[in-house]
PDB file of N, CA and C in Angstrom:
ATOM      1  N   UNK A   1      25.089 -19.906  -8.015  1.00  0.00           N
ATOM      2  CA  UNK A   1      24.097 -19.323  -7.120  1.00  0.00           C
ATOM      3  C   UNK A   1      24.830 -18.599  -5.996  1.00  0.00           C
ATOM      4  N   UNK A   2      24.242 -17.041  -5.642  1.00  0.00           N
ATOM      5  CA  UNK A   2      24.842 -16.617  -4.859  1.00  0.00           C
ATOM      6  C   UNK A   2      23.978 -16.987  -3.403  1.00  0.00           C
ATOM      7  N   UNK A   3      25.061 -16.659  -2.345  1.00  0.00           N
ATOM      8  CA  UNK A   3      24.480 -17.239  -1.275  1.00  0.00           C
ATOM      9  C   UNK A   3      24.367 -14.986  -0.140  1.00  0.00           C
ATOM     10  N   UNK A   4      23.416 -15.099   0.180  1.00  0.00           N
ATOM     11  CA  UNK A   4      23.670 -13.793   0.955  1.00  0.00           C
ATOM     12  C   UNK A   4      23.846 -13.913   2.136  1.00  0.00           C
ATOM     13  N   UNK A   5      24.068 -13.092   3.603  1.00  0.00           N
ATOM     14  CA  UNK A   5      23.796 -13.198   4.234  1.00  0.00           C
ATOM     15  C   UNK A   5      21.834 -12.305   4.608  1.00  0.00           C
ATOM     16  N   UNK A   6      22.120 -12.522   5.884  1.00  0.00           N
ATOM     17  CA  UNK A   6      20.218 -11.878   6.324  1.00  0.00           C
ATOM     18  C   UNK A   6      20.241 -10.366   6.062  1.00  0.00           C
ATOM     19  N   UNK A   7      21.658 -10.026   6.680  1.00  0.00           N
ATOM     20  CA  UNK A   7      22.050  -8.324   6.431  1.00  0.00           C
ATOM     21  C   UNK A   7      22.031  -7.839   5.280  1.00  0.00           C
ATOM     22  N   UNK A   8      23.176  -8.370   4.405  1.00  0.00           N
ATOM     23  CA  UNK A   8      22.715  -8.080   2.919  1.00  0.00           C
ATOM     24  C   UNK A   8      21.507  -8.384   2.345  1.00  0.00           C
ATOM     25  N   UNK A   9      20.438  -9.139   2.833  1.00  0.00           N
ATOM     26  CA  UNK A   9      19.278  -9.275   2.013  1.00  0.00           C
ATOM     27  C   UNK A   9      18.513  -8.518   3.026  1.00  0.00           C
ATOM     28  N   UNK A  10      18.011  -8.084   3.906  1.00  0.00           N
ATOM     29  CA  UNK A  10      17.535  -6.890   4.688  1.00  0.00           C
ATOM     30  C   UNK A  10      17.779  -5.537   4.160  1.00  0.00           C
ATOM     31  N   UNK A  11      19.200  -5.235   3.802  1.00  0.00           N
ATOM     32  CA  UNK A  11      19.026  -3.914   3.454  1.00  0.00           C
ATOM     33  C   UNK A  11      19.256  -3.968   1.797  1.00  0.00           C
ATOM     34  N   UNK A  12      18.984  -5.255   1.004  1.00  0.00           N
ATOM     35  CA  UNK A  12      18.394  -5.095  -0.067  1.00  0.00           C
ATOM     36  C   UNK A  12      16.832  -4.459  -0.638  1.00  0.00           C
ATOM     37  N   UNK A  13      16.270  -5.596   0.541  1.00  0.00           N
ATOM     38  CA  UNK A  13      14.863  -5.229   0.362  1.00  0.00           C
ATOM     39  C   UNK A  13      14.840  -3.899   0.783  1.00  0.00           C
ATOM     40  N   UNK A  14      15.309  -3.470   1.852  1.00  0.00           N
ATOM     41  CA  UNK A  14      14.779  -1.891   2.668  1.00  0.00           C
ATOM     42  C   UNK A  14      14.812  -0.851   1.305  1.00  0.00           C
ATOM     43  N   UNK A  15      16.244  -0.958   0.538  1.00  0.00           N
ATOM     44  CA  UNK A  15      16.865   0.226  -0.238  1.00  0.00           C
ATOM     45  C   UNK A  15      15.834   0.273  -1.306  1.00  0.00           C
ATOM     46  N   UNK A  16      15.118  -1.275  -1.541  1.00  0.00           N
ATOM     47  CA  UNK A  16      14.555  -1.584  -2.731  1.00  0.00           C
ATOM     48  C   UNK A  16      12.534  -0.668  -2.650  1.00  0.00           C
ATOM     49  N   UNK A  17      12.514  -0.984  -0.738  1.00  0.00           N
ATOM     50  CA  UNK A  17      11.114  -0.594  -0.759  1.00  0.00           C
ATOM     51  C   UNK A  17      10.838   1.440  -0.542  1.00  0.00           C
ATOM     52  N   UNK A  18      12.030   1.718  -0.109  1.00  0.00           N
ATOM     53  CA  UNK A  18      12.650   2.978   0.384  1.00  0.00           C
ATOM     54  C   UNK A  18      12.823   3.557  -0.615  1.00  0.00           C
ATOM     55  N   UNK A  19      13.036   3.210  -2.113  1.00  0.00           N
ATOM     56  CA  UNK A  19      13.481   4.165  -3.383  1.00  0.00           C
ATOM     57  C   UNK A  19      12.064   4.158  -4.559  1.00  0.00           C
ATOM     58  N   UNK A  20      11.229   3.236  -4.087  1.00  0.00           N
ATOM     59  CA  UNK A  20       9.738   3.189  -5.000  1.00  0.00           C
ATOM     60  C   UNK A  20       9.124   4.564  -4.086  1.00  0.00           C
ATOM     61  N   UNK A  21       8.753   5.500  -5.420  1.00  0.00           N
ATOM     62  CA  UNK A  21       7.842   6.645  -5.029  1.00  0.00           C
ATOM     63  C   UNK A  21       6.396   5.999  -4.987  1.00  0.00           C
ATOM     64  N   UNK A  22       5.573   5.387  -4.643  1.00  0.00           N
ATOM     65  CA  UNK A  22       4.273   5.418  -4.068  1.00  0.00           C
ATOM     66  C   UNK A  22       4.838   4.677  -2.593  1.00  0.00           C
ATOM     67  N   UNK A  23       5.825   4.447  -2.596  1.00  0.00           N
ATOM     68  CA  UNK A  23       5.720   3.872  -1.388  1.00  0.00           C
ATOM     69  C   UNK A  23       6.341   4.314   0.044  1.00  0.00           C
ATOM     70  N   UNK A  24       6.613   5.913  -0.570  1.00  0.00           N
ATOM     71  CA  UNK A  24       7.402   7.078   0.482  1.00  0.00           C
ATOM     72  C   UNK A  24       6.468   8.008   1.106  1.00  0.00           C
ATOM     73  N   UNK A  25       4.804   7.121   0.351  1.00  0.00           N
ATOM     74  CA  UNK A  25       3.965   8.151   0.730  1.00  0.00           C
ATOM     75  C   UNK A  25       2.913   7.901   0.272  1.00  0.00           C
ATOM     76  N   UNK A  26       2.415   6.975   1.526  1.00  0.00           N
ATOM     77  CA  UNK A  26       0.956   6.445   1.040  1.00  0.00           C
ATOM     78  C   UNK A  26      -0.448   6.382   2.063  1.00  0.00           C
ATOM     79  N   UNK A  27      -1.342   6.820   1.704  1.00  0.00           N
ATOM     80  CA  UNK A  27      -2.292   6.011   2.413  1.00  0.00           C
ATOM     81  C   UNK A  27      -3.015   4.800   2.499  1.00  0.00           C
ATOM     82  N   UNK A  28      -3.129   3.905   4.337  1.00  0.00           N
ATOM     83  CA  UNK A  28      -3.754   2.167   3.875  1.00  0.00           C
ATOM     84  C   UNK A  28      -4.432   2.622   4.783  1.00  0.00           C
ATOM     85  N   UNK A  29      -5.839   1.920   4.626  1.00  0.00           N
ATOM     86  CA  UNK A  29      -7.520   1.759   4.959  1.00  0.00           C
ATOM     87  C   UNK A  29      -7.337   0.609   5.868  1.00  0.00           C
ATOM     88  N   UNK A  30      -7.539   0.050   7.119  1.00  0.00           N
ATOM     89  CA  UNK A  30      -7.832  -1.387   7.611  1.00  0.00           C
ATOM     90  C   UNK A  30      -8.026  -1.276   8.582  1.00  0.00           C
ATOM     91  N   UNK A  31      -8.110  -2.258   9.598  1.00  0.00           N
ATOM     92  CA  UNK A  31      -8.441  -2.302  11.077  1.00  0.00           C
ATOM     93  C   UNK A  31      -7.107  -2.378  11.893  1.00  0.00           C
ATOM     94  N   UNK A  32      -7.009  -2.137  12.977  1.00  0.00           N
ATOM     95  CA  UNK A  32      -6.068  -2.222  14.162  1.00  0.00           C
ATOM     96  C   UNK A  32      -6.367  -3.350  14.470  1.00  0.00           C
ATOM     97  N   UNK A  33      -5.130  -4.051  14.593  1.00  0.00           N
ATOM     98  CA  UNK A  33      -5.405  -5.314  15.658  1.00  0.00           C
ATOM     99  C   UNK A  33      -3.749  -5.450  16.217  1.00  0.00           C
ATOM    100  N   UNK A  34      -3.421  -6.333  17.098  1.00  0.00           N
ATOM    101  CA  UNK A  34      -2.165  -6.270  18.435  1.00  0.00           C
ATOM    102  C   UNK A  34      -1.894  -5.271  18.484  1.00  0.00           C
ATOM    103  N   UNK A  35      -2.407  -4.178  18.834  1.00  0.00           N
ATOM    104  CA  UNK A  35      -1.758  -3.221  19.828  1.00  0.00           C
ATOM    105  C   UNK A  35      -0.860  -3.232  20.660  1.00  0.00           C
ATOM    106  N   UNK A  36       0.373  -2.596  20.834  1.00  0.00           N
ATOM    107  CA  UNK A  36       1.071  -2.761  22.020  1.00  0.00           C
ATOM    108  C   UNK A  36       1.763  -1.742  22.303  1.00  0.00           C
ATOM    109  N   UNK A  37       2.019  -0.818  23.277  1.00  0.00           N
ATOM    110  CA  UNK A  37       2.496   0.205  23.625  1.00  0.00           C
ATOM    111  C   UNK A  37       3.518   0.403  24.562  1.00  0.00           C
ATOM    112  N   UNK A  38       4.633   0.597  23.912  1.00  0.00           N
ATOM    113  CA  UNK A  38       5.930   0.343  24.801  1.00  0.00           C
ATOM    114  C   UNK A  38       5.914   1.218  25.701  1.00  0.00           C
ATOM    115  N   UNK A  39       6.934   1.112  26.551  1.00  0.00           N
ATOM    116  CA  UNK A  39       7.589   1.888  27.645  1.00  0.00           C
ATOM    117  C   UNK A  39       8.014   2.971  27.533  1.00  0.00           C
ATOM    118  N   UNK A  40       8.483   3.455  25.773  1.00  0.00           N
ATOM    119  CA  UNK A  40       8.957   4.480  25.243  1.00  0.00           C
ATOM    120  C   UNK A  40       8.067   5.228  24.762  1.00  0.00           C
ATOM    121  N   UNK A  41       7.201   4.909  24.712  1.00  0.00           N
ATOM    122  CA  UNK A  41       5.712   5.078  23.853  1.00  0.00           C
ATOM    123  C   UNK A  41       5.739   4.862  22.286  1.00  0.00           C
ATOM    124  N   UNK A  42       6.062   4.378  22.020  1.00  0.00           N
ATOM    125  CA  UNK A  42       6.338   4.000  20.591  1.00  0.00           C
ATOM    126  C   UNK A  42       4.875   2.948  20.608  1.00  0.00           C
ATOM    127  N   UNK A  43       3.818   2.879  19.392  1.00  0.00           N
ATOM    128  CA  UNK A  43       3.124   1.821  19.139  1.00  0.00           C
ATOM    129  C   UNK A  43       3.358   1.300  18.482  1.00  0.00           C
ATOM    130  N   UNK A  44       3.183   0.045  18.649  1.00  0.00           N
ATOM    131  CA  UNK A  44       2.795  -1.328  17.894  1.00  0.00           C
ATOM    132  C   UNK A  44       1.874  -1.595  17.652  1.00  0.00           C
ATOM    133  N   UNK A  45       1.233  -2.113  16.076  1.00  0.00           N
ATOM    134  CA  UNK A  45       0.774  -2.818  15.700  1.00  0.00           C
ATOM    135  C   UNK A  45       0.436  -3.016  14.273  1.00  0.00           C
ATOM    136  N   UNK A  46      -0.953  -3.625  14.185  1.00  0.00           N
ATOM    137  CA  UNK A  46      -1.090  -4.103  12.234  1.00  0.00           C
ATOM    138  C   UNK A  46      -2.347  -3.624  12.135  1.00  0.00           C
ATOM    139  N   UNK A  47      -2.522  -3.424  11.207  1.00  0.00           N
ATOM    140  CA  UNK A  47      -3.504  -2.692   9.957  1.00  0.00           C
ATOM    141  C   UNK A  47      -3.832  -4.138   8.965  1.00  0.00           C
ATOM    142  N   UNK A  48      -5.191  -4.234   9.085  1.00  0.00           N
ATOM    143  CA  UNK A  48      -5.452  -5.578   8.365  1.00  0.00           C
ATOM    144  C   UNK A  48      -6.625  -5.516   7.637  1.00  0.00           C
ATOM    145  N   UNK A  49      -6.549  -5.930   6.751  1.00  0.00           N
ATOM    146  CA  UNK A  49      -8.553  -6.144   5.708  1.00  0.00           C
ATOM    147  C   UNK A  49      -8.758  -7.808   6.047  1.00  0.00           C
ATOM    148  N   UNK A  50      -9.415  -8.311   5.062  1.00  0.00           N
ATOM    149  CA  UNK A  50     -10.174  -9.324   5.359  1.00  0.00           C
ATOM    150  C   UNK A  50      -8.833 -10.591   4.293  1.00  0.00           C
ATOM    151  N   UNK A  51      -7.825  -9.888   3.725  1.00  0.00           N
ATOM    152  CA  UNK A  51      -6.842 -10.582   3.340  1.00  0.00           C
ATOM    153  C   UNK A  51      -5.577 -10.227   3.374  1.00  0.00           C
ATOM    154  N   UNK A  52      -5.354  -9.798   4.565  1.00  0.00           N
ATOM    155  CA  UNK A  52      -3.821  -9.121   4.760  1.00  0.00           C
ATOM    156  C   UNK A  52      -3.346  -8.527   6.038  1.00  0.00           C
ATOM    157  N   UNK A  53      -2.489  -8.552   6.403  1.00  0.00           N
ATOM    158  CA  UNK A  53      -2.066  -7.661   7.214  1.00  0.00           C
ATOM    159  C   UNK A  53      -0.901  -6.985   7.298  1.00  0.00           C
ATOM    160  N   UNK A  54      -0.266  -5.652   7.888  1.00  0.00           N
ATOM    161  CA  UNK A  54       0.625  -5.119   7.744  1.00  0.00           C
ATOM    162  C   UNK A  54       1.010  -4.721   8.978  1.00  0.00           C
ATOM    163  N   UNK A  55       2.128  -5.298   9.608  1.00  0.00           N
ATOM    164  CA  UNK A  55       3.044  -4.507  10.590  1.00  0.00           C
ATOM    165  C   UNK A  55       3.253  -3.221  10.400  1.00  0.00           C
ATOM    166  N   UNK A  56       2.980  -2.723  11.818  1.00  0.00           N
ATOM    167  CA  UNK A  56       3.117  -0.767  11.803  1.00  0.00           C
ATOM    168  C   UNK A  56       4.064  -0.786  13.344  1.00  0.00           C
ATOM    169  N   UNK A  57       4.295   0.958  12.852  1.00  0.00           N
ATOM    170  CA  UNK A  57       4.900   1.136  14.194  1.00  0.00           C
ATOM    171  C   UNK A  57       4.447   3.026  14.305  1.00  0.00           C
ATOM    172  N   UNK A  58       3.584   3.372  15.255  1.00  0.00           N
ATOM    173  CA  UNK A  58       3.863   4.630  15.056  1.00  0.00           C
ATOM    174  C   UNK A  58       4.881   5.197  16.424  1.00  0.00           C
ATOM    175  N   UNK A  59       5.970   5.979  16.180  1.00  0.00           N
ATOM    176  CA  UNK A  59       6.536   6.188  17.184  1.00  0.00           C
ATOM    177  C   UNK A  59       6.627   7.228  17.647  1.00  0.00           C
ATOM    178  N   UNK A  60       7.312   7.221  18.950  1.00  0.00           N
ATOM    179  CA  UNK A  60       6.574   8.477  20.169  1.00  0.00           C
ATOM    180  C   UNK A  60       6.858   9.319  20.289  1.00  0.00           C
ATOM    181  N   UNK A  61       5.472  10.717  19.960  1.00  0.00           N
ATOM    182  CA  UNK A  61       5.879  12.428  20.010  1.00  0.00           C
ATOM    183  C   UNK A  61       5.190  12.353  18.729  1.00  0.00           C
ATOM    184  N   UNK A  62       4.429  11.161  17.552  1.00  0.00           N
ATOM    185  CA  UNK A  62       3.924  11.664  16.741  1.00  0.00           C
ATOM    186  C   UNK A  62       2.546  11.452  17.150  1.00  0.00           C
ATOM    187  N   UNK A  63       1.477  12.386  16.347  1.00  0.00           N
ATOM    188  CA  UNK A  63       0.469  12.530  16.408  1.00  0.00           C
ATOM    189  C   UNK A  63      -0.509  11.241  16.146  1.00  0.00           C
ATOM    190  N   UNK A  64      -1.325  10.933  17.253  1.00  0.00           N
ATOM    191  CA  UNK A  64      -2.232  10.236  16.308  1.00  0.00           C
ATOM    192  C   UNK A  64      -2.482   8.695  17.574  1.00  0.00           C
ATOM    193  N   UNK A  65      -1.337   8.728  18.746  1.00  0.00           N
ATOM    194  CA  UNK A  65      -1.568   7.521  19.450  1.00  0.00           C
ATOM    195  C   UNK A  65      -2.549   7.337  20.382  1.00  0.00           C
ATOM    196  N   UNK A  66      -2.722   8.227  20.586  1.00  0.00           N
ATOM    197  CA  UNK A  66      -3.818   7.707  21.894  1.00  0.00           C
ATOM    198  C   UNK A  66      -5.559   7.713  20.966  1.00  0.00           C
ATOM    199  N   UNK A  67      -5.273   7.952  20.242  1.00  0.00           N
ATOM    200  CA  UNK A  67      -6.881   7.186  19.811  1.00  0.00           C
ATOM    201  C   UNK A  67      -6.852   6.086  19.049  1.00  0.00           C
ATOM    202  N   UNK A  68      -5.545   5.378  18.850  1.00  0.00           N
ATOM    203  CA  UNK A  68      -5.742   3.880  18.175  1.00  0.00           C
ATOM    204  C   UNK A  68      -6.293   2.622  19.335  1.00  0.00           C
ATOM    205  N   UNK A  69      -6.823   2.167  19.225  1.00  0.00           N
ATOM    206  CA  UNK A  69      -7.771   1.119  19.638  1.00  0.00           C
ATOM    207  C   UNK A  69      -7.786  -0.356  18.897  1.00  0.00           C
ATOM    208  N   UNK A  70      -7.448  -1.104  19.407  1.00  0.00           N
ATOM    209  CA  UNK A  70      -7.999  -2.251  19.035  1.00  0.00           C
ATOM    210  C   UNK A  70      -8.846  -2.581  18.307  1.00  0.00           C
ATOM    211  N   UNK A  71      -9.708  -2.768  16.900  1.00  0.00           N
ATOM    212  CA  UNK A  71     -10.683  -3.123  16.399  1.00  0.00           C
ATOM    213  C   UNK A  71     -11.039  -2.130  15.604  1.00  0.00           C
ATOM    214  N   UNK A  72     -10.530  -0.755  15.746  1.00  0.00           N
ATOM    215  CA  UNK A  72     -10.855   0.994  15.267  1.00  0.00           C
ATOM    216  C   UNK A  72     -10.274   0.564  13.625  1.00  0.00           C
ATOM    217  N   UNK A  73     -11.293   1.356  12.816  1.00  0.00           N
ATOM    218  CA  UNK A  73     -11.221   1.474  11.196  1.00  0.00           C
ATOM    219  C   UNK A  73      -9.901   2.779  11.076  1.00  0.00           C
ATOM    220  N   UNK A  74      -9.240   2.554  10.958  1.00  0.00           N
ATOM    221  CA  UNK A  74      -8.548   3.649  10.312  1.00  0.00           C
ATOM    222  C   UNK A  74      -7.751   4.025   9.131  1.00  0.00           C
ATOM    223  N   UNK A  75      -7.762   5.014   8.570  1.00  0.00           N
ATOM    224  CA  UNK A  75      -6.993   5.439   7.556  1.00  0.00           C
ATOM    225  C   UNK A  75      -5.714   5.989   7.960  1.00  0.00           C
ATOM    226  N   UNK A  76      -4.409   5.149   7.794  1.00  0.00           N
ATOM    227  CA  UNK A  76      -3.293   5.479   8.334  1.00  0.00           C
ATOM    228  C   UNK A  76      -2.309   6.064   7.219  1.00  0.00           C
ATOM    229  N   UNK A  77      -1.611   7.218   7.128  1.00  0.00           N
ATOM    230  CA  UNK A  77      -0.415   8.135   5.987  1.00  0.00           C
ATOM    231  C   UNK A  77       0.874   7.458   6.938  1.00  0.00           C
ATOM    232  N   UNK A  78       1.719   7.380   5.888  1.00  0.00           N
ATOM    233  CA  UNK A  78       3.148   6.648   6.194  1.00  0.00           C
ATOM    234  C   UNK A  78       4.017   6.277   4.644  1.00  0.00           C
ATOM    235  N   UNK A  79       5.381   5.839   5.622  1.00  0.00           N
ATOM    236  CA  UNK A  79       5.934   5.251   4.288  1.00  0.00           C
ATOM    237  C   UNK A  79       6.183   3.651   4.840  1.00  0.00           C
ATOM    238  N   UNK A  80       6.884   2.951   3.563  1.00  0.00           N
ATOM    239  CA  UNK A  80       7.331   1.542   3.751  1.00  0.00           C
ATOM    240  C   UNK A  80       8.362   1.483   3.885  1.00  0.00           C
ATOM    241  N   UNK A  81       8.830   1.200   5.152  1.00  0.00           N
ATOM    242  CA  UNK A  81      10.707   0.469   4.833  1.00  0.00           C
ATOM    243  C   UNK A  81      10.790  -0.765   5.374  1.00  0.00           C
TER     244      UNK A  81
END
């Protein structure tokens, strides 16, 4: 049994979610919930249905931050890494 470290298994998964084509370019449907808006303006937060949730980040100078809201339905375009 091999043993990894966190680094090597971090940028296993990344290379692994980073090289699947639906996943360089997708759209997800869900609600906003923790919002948080840095100092840099970068946002934080998750996109969730009624069985899931997904950590987001949109970061700052792209389109689209100042109308995310807390509780707001949105259809968010992105990739996965």
């Amino acid at each position: 049994m091999e043993i990894y470290t966190v680094s090597q298994l971090a940028e296993y998964v990344r290379g692994t979610l980073e090289r699947d084509p639906l996943l360089r370019d997708v759209w997800v449907s869900g609600e906003v919930t923790n919002l948080f808006r840095s100092g840099a303006g970068h946002v934080y937060f998750a996109v969730k249905d009624s069985n899931a949730a997904m950590k987001s980040v949109l970061f700052a100078g792209n389109a689209g931050a100042q109308h995310l809201t807390s509780g707001a339905q949105i259809n968010a375009h992105g990739r996965v890494s």
